[in-house]
N, C-alpha and C. Protein backbone atom coordinates (compact mmCIF):
# COMPACT_ATOMS: atom_id res chain seq x y z
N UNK A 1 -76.01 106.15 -51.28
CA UNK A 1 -75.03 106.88 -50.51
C UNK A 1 -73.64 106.52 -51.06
N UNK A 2 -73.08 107.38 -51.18
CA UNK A 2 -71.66 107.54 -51.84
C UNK A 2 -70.39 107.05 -50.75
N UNK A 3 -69.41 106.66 -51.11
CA UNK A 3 -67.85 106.48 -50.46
C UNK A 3 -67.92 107.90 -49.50
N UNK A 4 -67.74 109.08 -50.31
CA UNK A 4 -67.63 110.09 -49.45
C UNK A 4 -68.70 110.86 -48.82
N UNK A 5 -69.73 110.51 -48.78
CA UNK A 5 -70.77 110.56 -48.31
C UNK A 5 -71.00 109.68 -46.97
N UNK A 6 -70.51 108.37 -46.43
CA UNK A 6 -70.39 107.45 -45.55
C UNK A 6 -69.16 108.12 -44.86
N UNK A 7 -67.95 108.67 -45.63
CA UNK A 7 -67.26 108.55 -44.81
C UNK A 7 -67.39 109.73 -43.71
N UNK A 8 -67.88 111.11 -44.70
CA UNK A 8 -67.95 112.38 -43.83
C UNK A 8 -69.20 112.29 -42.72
N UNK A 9 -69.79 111.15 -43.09
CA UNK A 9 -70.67 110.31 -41.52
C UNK A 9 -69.85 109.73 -40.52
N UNK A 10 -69.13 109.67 -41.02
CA UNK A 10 -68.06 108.23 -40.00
C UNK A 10 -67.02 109.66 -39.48
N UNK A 11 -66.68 110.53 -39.86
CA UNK A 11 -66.20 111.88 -39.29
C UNK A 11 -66.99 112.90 -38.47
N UNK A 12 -68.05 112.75 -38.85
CA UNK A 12 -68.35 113.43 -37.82
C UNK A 12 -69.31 112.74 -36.62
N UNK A 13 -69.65 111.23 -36.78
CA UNK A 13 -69.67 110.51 -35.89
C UNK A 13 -68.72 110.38 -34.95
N UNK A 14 -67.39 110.35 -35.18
CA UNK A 14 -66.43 110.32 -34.59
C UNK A 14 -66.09 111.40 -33.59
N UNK A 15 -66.14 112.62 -34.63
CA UNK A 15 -65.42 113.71 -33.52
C UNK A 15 -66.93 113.88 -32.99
N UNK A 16 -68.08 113.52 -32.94
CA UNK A 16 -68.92 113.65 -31.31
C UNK A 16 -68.71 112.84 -30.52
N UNK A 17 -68.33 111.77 -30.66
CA UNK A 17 -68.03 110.33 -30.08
C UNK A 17 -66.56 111.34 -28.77
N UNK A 18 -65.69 111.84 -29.56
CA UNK A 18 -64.46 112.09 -28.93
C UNK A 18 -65.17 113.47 -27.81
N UNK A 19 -66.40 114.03 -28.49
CA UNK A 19 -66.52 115.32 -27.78
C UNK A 19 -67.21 114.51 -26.58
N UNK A 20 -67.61 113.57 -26.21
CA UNK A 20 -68.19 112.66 -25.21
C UNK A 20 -67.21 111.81 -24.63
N UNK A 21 -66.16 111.46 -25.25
CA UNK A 21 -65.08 111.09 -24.53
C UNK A 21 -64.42 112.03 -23.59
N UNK A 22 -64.40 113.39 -24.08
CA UNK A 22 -63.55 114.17 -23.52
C UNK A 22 -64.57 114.28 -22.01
N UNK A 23 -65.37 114.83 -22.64
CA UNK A 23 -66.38 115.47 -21.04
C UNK A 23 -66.38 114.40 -19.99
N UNK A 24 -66.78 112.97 -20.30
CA UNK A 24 -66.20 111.93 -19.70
C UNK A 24 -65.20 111.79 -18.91
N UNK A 25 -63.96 112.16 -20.09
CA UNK A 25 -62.77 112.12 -19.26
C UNK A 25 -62.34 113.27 -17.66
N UNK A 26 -63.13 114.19 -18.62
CA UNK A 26 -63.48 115.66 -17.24
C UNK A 26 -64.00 115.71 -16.33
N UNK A 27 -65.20 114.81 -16.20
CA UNK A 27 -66.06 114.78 -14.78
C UNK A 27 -65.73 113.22 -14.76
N UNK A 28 -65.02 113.06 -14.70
CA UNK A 28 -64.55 111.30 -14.04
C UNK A 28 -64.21 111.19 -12.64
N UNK A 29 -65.23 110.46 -11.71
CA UNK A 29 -65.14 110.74 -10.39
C UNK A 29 -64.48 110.22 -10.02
N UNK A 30 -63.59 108.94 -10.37
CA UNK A 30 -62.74 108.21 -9.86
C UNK A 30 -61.38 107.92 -10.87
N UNK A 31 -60.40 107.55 -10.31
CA UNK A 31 -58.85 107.55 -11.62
C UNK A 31 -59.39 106.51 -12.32
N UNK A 32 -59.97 105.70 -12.04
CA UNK A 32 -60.47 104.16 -12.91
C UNK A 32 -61.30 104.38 -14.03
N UNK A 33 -62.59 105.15 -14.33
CA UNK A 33 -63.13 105.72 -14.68
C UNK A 33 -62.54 107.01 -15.23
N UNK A 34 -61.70 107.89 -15.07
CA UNK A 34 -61.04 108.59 -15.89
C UNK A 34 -59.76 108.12 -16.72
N UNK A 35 -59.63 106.82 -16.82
CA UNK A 35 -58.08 106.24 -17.81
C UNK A 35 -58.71 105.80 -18.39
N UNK A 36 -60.22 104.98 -18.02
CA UNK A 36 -60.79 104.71 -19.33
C UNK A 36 -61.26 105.19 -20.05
N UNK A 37 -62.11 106.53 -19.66
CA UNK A 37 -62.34 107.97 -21.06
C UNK A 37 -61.17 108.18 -21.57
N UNK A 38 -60.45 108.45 -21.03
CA UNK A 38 -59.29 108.74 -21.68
C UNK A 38 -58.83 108.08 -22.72
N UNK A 39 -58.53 106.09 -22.13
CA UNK A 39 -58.09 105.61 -23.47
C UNK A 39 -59.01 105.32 -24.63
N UNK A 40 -60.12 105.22 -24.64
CA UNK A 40 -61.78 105.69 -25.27
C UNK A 40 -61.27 107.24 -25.83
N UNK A 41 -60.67 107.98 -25.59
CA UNK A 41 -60.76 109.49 -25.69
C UNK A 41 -59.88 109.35 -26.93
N UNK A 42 -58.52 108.96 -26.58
CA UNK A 42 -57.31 108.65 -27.67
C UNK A 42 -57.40 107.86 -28.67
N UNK A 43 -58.20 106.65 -28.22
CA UNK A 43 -58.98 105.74 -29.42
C UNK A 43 -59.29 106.10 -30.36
N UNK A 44 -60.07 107.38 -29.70
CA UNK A 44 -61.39 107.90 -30.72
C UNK A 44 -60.85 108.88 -31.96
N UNK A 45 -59.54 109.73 -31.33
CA UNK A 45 -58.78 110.48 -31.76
C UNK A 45 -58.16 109.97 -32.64
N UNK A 46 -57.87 108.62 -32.64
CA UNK A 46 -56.57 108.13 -33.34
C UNK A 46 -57.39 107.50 -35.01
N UNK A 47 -58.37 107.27 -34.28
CA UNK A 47 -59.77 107.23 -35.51
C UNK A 47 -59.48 107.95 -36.33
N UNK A 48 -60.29 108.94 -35.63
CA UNK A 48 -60.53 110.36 -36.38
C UNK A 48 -59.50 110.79 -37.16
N UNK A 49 -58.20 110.91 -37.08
CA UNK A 49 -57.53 111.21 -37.84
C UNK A 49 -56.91 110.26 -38.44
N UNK A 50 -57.11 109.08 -38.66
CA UNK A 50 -57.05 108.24 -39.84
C UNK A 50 -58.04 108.66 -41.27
N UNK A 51 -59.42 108.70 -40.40
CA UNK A 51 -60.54 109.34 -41.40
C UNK A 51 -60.16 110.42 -42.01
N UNK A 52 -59.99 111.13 -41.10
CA UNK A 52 -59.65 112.56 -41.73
C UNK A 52 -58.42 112.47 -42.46
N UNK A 53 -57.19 111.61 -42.80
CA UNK A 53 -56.40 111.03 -43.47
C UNK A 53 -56.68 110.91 -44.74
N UNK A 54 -57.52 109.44 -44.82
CA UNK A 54 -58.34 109.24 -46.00
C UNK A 54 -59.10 109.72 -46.76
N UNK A 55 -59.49 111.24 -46.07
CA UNK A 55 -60.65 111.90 -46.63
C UNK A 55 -59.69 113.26 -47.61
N UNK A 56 -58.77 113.59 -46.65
CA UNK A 56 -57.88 114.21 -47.48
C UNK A 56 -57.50 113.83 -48.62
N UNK A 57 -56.77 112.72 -48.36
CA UNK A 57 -55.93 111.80 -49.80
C UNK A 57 -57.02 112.11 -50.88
N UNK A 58 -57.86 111.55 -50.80
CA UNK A 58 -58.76 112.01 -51.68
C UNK A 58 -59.78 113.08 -52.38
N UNK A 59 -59.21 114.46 -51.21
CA UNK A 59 -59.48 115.56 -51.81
C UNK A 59 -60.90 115.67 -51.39
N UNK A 60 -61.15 114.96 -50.77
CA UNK A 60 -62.66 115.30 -49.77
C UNK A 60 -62.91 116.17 -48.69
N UNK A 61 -61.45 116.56 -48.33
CA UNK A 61 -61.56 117.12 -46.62
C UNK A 61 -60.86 118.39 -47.56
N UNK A 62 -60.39 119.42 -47.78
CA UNK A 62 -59.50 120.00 -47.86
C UNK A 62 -59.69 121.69 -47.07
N UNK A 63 -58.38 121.68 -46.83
CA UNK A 63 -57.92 122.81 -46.32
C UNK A 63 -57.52 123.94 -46.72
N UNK A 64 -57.33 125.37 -46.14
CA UNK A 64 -57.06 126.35 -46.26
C UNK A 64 -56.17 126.91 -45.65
N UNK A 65 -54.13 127.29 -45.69
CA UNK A 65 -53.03 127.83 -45.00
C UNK A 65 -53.74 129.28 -44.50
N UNK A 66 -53.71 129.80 -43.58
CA UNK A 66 -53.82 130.91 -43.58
C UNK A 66 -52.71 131.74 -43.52
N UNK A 67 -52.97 132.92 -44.02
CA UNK A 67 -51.48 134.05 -44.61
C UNK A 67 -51.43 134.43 -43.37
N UNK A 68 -49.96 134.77 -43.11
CA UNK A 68 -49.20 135.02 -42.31
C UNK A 68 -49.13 136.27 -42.20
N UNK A 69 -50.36 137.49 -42.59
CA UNK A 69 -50.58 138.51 -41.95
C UNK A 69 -51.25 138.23 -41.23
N UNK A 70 -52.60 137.69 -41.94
CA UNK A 70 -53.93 137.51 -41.35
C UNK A 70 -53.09 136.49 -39.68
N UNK A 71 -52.64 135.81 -39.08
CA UNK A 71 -52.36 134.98 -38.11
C UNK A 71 -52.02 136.27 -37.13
N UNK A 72 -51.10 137.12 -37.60
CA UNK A 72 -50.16 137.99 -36.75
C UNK A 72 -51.19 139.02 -36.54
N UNK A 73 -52.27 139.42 -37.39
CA UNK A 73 -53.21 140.18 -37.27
C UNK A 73 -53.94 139.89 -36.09
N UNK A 74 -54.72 138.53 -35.81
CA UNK A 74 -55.07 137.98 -34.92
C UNK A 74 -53.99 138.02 -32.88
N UNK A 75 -53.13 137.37 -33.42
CA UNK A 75 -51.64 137.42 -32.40
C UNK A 75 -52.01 138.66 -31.61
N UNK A 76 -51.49 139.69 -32.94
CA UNK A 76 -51.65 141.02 -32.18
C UNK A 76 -52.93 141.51 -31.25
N UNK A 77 -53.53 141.54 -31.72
CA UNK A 77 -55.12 141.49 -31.62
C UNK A 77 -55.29 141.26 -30.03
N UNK A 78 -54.67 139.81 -29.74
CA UNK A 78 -55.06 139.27 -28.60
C UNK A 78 -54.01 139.56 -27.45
N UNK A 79 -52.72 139.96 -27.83
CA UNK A 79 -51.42 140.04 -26.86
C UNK A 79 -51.62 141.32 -26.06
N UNK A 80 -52.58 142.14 -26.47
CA UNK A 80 -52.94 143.29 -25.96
C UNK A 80 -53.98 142.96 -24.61
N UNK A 81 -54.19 142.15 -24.65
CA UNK A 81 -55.53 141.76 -23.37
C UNK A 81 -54.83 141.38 -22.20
């Protein structure tokens, strides 16, 4: 198993980890129990985008701008509803 192979494990370990933090944080029956999903929630977040940091730098994660028709295409699309 490779560097970037471990890490895009450790990413998407993470953002399920956070998708279980969140729901956590949502049905939290008491405030005590919801600050701690929460700071568990932000933890997890603050992870995650370190990873996703590192994964970039190195041209592992990369992204796509989308054109600024295609966005307004969408915009429009939806301002009508």
């Amino acid at each position: 198993m490779d560097d970037r192979c471990i890490m895009e494990n450790l990413l998407l370990t993470t953002k399920g980890v956070c998708d279980l933090y969140l729901h956590g944080t949502i049905e939290s029956p008491t405030a005590n129990v919801h600050q701690t999903f929460d700071t568990a929630l932000n933890d997890s977040l603050c992870m995650q985008e370190e990873i996703y940091k590192k994964m970039s730098a190195k041209g592992w994660y990369t992204t796509e701008t989308a054109e600024q028709t295609k966005i307004m295409k969408v915009k429009n699309q939806f301002a009508g509803m």
